[in-house]
Each structure stands twice: as C-alpha cells, then as structure tokens.
PDB file of N, CA and C in Angstrom:
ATOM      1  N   UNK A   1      -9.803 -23.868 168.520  1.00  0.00           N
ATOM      2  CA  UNK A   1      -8.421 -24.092 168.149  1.00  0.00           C
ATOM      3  C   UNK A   1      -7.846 -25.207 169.011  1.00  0.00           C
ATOM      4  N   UNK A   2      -7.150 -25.706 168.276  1.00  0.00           N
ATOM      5  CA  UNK A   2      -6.574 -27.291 169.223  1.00  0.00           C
ATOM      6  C   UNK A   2      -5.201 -26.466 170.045  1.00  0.00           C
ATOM      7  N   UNK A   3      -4.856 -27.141 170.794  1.00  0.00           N
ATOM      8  CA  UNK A   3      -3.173 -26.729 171.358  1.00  0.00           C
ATOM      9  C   UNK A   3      -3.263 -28.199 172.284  1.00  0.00           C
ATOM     10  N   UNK A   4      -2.093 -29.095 171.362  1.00  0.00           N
ATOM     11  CA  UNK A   4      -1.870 -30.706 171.753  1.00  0.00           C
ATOM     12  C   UNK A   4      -1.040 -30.604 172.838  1.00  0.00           C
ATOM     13  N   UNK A   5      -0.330 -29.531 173.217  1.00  0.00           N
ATOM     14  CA  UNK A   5       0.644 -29.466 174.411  1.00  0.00           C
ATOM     15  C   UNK A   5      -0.616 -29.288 175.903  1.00  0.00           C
ATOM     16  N   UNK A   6      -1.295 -29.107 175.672  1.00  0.00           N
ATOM     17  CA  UNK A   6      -2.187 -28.528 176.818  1.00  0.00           C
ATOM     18  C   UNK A   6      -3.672 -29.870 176.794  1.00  0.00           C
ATOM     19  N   UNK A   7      -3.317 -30.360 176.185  1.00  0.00           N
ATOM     20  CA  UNK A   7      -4.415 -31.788 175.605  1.00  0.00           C
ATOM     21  C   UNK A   7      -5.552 -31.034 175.608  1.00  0.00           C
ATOM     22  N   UNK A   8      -5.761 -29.921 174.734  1.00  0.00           N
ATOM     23  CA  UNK A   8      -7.188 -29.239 174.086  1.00  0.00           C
ATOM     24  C   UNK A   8      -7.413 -29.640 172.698  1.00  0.00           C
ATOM     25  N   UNK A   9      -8.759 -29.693 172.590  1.00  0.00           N
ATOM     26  CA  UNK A   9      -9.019 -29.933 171.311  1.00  0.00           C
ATOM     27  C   UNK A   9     -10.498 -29.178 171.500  1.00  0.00           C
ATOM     28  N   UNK A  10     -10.882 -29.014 169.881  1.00  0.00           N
ATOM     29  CA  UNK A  10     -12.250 -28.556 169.238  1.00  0.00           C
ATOM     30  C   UNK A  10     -13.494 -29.625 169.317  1.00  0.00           C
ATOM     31  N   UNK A  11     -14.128 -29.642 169.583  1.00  0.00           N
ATOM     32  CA  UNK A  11     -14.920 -31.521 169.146  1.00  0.00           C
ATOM     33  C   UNK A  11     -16.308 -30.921 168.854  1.00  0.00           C
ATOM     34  N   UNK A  12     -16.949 -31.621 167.749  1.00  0.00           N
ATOM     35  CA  UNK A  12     -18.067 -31.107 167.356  1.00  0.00           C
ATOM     36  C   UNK A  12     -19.000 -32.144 167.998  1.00  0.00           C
ATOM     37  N   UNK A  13     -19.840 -31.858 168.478  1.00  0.00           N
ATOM     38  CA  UNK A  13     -21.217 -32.774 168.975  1.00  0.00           C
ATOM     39  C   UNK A  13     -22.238 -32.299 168.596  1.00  0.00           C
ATOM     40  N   UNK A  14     -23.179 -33.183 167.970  1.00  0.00           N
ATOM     41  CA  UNK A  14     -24.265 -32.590 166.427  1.00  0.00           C
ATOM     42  C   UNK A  14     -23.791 -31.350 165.675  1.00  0.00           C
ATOM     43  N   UNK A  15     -24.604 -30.483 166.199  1.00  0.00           N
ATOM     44  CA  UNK A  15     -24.093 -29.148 165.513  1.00  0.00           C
ATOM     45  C   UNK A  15     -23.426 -28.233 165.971  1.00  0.00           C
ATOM     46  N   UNK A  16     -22.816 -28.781 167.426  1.00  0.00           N
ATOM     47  CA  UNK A  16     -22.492 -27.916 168.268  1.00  0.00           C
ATOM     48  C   UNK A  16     -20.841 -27.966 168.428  1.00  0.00           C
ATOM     49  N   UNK A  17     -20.142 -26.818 168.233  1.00  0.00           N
ATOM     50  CA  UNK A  17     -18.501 -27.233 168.264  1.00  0.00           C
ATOM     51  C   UNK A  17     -18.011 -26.441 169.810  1.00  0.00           C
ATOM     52  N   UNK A  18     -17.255 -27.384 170.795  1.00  0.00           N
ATOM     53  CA  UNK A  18     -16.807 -27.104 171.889  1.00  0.00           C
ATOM     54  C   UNK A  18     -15.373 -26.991 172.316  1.00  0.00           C
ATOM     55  N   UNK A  19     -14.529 -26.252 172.861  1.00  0.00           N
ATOM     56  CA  UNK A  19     -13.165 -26.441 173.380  1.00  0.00           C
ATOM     57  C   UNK A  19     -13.074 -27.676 174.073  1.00  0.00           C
ATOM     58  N   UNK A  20     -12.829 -28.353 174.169  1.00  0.00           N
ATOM     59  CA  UNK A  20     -12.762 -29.782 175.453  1.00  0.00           C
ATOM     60  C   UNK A  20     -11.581 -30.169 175.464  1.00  0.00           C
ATOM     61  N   UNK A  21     -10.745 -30.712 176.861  1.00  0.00           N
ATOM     62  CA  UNK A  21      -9.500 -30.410 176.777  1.00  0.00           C
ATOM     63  C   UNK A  21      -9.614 -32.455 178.056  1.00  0.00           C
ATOM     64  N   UNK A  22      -8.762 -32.948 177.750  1.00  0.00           N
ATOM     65  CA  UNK A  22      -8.105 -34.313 178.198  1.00  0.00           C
ATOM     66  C   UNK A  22      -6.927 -34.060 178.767  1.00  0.00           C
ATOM     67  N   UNK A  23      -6.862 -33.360 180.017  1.00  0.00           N
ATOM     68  CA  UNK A  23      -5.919 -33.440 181.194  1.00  0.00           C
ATOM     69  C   UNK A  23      -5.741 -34.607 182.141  1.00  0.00           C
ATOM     70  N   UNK A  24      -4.827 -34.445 182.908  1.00  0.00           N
ATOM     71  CA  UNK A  24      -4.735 -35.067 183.718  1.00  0.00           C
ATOM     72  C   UNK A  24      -5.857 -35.081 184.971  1.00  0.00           C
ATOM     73  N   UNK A  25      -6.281 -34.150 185.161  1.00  0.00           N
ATOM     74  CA  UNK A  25      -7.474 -33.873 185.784  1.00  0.00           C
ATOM     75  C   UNK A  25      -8.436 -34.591 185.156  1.00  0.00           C
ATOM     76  N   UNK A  26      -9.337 -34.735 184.236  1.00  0.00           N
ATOM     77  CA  UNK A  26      -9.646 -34.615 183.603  1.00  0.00           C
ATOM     78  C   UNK A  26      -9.912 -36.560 183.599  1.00  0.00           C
ATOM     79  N   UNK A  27      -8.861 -36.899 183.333  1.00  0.00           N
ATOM     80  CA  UNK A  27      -8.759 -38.301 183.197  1.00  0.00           C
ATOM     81  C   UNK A  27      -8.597 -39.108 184.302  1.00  0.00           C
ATOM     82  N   UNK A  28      -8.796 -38.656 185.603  1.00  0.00           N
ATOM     83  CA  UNK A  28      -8.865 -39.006 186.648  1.00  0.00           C
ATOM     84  C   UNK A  28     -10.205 -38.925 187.226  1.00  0.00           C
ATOM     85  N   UNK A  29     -10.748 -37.946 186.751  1.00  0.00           N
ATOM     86  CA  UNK A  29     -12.471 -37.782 186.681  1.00  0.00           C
ATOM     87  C   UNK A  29     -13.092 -38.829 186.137  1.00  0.00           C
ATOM     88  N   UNK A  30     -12.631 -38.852 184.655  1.00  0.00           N
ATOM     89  CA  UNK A  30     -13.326 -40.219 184.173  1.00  0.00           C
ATOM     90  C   UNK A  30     -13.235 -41.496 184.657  1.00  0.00           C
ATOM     91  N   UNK A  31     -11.905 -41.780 185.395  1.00  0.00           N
ATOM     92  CA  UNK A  31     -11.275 -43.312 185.804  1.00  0.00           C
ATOM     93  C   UNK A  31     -12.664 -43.105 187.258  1.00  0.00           C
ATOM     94  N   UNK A  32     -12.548 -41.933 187.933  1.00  0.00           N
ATOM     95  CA  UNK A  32     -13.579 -41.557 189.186  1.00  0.00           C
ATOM     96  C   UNK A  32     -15.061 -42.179 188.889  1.00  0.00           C
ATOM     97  N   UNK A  33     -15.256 -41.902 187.370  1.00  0.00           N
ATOM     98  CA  UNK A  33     -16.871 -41.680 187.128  1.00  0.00           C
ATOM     99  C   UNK A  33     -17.029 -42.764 187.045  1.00  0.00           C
ATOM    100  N   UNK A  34     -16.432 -43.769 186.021  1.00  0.00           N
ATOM    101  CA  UNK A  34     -16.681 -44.951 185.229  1.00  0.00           C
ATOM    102  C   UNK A  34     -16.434 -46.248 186.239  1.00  0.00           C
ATOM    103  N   UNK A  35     -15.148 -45.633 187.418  1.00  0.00           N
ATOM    104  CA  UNK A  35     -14.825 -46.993 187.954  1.00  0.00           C
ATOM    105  C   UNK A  35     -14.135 -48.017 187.784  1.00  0.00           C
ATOM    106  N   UNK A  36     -12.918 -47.246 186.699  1.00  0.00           N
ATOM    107  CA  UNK A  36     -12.176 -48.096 185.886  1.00  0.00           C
ATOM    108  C   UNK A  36     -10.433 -47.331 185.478  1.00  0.00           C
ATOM    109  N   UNK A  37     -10.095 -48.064 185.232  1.00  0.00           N
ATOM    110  CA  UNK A  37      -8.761 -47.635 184.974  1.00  0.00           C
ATOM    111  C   UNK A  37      -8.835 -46.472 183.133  1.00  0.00           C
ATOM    112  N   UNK A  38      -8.478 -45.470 183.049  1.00  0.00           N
ATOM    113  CA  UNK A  38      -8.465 -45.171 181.801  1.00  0.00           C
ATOM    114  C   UNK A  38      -8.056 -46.071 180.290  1.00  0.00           C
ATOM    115  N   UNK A  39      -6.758 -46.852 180.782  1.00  0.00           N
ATOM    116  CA  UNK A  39      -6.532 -47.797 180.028  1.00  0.00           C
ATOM    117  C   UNK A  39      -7.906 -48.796 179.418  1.00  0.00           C
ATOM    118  N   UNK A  40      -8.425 -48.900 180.777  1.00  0.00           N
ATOM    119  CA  UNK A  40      -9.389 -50.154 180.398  1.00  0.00           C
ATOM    120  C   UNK A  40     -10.720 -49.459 179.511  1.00  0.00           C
ATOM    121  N   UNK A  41     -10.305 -48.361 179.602  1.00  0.00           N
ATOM    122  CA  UNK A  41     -11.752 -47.435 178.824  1.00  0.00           C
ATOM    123  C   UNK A  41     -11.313 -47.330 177.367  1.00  0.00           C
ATOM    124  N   UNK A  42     -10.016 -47.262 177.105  1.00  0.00           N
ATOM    125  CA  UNK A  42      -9.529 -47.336 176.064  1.00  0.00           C
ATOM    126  C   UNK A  42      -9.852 -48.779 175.300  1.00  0.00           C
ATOM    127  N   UNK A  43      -9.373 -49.386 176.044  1.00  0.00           N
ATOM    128  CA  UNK A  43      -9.890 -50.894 175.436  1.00  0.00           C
ATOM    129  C   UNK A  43     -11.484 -51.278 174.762  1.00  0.00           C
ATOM    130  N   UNK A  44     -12.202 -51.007 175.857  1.00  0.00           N
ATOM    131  CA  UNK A  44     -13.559 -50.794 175.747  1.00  0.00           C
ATOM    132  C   UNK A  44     -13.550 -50.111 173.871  1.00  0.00           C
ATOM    133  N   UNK A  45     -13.286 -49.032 174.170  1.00  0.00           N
ATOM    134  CA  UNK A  45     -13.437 -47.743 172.981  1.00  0.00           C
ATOM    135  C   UNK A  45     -12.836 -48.898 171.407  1.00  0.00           C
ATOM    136  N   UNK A  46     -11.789 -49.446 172.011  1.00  0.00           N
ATOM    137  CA  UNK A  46     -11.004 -50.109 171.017  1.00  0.00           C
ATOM    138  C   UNK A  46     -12.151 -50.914 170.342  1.00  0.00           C
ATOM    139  N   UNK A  47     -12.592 -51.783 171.623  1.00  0.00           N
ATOM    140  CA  UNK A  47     -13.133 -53.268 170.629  1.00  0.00           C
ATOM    141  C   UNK A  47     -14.769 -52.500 170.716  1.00  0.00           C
ATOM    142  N   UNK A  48     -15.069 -51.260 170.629  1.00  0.00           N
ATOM    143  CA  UNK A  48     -16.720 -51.012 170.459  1.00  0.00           C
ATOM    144  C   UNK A  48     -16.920 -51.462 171.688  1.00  0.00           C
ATOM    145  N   UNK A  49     -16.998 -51.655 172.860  1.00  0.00           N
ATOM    146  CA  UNK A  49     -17.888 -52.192 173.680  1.00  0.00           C
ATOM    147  C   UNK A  49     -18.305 -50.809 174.712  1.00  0.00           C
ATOM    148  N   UNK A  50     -18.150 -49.457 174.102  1.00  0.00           N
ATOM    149  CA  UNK A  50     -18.549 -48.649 174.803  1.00  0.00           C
ATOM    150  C   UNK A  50     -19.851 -48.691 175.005  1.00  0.00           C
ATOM    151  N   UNK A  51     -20.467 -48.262 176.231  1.00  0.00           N
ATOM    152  CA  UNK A  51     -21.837 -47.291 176.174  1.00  0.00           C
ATOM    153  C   UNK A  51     -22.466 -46.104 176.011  1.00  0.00           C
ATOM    154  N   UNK A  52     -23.343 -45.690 175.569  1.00  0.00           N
ATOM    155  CA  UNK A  52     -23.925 -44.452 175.293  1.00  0.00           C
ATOM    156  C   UNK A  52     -23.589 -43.372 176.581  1.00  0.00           C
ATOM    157  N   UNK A  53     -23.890 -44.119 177.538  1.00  0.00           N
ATOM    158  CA  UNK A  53     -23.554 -44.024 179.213  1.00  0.00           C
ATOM    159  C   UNK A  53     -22.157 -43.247 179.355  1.00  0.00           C
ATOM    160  N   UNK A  54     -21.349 -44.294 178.877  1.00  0.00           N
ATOM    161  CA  UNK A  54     -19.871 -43.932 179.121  1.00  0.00           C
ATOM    162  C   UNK A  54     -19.509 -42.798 178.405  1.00  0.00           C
ATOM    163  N   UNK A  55     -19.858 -42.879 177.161  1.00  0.00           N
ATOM    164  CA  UNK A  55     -19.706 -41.793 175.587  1.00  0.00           C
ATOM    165  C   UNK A  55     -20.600 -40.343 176.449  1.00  0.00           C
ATOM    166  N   UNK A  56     -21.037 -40.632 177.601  1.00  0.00           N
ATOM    167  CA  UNK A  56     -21.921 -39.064 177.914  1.00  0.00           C
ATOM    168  C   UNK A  56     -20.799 -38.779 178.956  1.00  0.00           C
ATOM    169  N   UNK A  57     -20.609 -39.770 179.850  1.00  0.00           N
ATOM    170  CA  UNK A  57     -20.226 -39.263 180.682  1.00  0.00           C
ATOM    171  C   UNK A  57     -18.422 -38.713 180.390  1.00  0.00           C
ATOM    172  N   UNK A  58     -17.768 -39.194 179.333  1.00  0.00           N
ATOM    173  CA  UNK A  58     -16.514 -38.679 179.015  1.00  0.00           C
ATOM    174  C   UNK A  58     -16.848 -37.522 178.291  1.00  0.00           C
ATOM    175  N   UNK A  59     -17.479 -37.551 177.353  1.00  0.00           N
ATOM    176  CA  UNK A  59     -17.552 -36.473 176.163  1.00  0.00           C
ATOM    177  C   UNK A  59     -17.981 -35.090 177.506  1.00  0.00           C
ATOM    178  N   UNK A  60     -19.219 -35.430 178.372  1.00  0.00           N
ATOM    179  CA  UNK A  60     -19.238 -34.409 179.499  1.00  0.00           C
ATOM    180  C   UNK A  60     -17.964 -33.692 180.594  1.00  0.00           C
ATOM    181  N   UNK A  61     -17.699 -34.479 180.707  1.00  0.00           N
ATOM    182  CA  UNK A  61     -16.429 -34.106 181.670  1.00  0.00           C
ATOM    183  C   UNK A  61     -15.132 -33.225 180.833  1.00  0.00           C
ATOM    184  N   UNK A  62     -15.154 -34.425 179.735  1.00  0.00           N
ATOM    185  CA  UNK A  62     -14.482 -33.337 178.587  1.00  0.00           C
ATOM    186  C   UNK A  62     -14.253 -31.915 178.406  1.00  0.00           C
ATOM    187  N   UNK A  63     -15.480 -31.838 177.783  1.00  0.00           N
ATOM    188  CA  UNK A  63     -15.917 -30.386 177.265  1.00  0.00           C
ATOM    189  C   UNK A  63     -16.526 -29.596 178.913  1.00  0.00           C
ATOM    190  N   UNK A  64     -16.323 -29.900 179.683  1.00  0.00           N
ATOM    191  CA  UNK A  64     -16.480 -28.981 180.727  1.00  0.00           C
ATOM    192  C   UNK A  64     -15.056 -28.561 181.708  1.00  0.00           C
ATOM    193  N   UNK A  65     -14.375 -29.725 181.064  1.00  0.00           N
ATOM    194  CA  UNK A  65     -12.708 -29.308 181.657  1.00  0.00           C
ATOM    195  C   UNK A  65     -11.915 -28.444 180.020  1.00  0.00           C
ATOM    196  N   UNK A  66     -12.847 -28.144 179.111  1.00  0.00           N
ATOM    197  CA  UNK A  66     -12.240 -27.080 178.159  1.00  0.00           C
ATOM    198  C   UNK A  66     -12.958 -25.419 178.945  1.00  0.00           C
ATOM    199  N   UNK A  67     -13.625 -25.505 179.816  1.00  0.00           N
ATOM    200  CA  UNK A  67     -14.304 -23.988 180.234  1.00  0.00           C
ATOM    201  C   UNK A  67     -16.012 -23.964 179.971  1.00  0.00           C
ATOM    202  N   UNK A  68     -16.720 -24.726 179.732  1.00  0.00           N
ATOM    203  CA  UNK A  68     -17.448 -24.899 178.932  1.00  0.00           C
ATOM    204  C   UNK A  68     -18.849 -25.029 180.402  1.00  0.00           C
ATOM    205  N   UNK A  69     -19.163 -24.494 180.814  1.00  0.00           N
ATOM    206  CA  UNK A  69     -20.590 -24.697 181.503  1.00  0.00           C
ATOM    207  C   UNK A  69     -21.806 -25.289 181.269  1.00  0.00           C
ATOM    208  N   UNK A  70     -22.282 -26.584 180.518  1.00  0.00           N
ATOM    209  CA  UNK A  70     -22.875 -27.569 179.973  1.00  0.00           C
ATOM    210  C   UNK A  70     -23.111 -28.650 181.361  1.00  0.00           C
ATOM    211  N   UNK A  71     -24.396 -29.428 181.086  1.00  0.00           N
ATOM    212  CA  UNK A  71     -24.813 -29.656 181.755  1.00  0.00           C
ATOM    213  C   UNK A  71     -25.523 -31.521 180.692  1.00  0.00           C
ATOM    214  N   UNK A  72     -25.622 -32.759 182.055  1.00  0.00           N
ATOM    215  CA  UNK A  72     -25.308 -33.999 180.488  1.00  0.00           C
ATOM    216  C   UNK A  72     -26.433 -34.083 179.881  1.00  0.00           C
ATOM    217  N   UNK A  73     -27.752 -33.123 180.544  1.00  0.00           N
ATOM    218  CA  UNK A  73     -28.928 -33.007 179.486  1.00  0.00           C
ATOM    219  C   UNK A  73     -28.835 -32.635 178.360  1.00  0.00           C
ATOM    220  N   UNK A  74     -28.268 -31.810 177.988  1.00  0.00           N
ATOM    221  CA  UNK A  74     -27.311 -30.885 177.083  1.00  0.00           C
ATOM    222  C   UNK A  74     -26.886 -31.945 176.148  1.00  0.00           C
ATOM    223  N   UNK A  75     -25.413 -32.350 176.492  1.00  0.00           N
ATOM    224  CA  UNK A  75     -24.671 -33.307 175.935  1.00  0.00           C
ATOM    225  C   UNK A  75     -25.751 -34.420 175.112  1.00  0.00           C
ATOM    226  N   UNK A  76     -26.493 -35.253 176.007  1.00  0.00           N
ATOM    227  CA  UNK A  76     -27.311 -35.870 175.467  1.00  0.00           C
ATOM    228  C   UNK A  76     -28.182 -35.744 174.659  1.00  0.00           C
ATOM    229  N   UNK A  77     -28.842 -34.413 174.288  1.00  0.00           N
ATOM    230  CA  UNK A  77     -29.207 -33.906 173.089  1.00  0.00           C
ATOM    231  C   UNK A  77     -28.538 -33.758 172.199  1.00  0.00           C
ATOM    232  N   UNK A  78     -27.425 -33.529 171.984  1.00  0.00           N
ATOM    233  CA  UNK A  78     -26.624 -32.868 170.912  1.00  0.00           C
ATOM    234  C   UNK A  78     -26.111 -34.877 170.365  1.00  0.00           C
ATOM    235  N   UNK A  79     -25.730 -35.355 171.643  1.00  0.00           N
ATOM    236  CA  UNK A  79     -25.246 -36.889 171.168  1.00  0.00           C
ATOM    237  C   UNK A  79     -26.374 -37.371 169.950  1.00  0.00           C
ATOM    238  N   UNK A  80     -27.576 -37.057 170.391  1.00  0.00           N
ATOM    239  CA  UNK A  80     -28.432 -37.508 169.551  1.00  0.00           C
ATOM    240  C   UNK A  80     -28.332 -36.730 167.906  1.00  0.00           C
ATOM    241  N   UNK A  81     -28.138 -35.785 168.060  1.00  0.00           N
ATOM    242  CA  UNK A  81     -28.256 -35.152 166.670  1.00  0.00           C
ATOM    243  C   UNK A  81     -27.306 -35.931 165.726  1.00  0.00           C
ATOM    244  N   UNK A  82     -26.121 -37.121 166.141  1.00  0.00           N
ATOM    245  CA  UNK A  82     -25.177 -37.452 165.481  1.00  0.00           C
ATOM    246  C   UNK A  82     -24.816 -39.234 165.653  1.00  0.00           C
ATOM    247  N   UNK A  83     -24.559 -39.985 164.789  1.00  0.00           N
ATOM    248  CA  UNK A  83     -24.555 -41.447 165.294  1.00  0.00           C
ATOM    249  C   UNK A  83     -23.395 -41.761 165.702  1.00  0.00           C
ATOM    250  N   UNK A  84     -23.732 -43.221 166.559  1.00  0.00           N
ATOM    251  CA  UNK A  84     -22.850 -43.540 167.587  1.00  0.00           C
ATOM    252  C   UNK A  84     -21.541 -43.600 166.929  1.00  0.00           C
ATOM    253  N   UNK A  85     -20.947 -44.041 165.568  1.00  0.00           N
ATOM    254  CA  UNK A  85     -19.614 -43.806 165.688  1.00  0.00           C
ATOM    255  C   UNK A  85     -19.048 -42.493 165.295  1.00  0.00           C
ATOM    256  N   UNK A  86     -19.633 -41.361 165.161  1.00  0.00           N
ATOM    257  CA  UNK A  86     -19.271 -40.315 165.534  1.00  0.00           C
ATOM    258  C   UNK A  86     -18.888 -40.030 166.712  1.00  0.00           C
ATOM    259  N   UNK A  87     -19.658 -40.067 167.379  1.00  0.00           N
ATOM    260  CA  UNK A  87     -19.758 -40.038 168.898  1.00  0.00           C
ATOM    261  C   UNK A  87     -17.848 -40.900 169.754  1.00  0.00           C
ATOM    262  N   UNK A  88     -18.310 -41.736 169.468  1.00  0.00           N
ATOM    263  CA  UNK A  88     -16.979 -42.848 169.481  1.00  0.00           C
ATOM    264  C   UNK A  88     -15.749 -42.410 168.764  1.00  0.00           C
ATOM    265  N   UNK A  89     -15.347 -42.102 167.339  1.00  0.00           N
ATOM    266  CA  UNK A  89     -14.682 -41.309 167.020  1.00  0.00           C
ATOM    267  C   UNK A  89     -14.085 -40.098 167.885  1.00  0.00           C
ATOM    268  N   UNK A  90     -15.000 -39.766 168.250  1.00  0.00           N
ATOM    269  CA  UNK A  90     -14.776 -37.928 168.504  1.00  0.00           C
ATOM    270  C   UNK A  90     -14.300 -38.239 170.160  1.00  0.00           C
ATOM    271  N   UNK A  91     -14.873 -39.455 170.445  1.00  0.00           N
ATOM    272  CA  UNK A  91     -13.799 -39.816 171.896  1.00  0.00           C
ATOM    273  C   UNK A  91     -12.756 -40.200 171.908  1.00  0.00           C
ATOM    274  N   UNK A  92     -12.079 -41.107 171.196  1.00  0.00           N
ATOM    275  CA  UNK A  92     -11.321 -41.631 170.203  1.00  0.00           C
ATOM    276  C   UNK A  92     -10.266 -40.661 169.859  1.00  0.00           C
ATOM    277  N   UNK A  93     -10.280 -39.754 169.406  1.00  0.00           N
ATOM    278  CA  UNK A  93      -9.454 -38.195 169.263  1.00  0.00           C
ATOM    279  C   UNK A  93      -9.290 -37.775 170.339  1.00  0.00           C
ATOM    280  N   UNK A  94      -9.658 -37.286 171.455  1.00  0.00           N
ATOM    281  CA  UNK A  94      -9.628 -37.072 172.754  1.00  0.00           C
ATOM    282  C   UNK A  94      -8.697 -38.077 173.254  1.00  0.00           C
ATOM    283  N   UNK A  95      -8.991 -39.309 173.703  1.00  0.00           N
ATOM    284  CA  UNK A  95      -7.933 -40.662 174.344  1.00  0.00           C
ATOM    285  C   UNK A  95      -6.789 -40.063 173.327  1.00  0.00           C
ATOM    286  N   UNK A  96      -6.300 -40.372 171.939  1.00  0.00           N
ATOM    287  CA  UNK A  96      -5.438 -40.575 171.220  1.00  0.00           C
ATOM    288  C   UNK A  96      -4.252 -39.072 171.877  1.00  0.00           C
ATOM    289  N   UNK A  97      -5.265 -37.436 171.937  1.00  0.00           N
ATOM    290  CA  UNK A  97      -4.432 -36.201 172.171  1.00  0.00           C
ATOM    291  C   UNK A  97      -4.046 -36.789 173.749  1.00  0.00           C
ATOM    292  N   UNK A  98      -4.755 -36.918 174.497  1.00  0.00           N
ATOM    293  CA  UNK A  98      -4.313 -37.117 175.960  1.00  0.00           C
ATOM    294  C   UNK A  98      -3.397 -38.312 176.096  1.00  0.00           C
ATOM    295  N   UNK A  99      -3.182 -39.322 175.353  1.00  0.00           N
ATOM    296  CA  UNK A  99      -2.023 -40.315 175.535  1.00  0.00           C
ATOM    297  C   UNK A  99      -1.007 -40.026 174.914  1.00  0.00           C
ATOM    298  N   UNK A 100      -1.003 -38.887 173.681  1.00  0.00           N
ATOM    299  CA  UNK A 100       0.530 -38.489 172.923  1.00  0.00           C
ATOM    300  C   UNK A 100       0.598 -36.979 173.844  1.00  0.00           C
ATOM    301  N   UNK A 101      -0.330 -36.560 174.694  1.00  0.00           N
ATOM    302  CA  UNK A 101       0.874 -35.369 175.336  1.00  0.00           C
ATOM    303  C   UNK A 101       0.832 -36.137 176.999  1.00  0.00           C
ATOM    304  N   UNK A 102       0.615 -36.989 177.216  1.00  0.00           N
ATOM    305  CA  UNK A 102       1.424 -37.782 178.377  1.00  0.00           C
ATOM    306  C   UNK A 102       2.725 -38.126 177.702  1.00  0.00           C
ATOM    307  N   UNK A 103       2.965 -38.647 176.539  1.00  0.00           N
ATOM    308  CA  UNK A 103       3.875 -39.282 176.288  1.00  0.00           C
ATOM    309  C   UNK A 103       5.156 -38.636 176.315  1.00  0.00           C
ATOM    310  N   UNK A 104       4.482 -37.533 175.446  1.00  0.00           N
ATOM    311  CA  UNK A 104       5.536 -36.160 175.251  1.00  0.00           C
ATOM    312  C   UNK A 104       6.255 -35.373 176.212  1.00  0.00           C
ATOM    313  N   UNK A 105       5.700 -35.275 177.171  1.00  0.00           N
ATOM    314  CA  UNK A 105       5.756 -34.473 178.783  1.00  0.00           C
ATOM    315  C   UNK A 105       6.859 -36.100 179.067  1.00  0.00           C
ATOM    316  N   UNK A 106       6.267 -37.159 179.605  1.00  0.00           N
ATOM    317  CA  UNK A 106       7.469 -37.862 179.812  1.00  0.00           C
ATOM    318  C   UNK A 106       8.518 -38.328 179.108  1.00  0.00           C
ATOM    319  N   UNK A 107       9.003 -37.809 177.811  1.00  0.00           N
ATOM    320  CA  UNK A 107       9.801 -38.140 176.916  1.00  0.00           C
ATOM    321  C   UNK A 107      10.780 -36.669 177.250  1.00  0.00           C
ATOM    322  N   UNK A 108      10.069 -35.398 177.626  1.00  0.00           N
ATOM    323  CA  UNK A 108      10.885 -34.462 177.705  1.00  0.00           C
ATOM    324  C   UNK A 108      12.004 -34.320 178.786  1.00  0.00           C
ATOM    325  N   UNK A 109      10.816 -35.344 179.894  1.00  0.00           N
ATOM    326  CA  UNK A 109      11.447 -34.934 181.154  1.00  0.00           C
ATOM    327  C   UNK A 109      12.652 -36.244 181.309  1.00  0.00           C
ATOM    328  N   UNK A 110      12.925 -37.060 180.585  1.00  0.00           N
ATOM    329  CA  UNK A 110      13.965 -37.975 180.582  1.00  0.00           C
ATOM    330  C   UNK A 110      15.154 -37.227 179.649  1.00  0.00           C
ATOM    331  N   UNK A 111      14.705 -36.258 178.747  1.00  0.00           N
ATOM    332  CA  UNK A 111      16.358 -36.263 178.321  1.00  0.00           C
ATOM    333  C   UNK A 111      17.189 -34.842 179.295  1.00  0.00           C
TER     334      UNK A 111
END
C-alpha cells in the first residue's frame, strides 16, 4: 500500500513486490552512497545517464528503508528479471513521491 505523506510506496522488481519508502533518511543515504547531490541524481535519471550501479544502489537502500531485510545480491537478481527502463521508471516514481512530499511538508509549514 502506498501512503505519499510518509514517502512509501509499493515497487515491483521482476516478480517481486516491496514496501520501499524515500525519506529523508533515506535520501541522504543515497547522496552518501553515490557522492552526489540528490538533485544531480535526478538529472542523471532525467537525461538516462544512470547506471545499473546507481539503479542497485538506490532501488537497495530504498526498499530496505520500507522494513525490508534484502541484501544487493538479491536486488540484483530480481533487477535482472526486468529491463532497464523498468528499472529506471520504478526509480523515477520513488524521486517523483519523495520530491512532492518534501514539497508538501514545506508548503504546510509556511501557511
């Protein structure tokens, strides 16, 4: 079940469907992992210039900040069961929930 206030979502990877949730935590991990500003990962995602690399290591962190005890051997199997713009997509949904409930949280706290 999704809940956009809490930046959770469902995400299917091959055949496998997971809670994975895009917090603030969460997105500070990735900026940690990658070495990069989240923005700039977005960009990346934008013009395709992701890596398989990057697509493991978000989609991992992801679905392990939904509760999820997975491990990126794991991940990387299941990546395979499905092609790369799936993969990209389904990160893609993730960035999109985690930048509209930042937005939302600071839109509340101004009025």
């Amino acid at each position: 079940m999704n809940n956009p206030i809490r930046a959770e979502k469902t995400v299917k990877v091959g055949d496998t469907e997971y809670k994975s949730r895009m917090s603030l935590d969460t997105i500070m991990r990735i900026e940690d992992s990658l070495g990069t500003s989240i923005l700039k990962v977005g960009e990346k995602l934008m013009s395709r210039d992701i890596t398989q690399r990057e697509c493991l290591i978000i989609l991992t962190l992801c679905i392990r900040a939904g509760g999820n005890d997975i491990e990126e051997k794991q991940i990387t199997k299941l990546m395979s069961q499905q092609d790369l713009v799936k993969t990209i997509t389904t990160i893609g949904e993730l960035f999109s929930l985690a930048l509209q409930t930042n937005n939302s949280e600071n839109s509340e706290k101004k009025s």
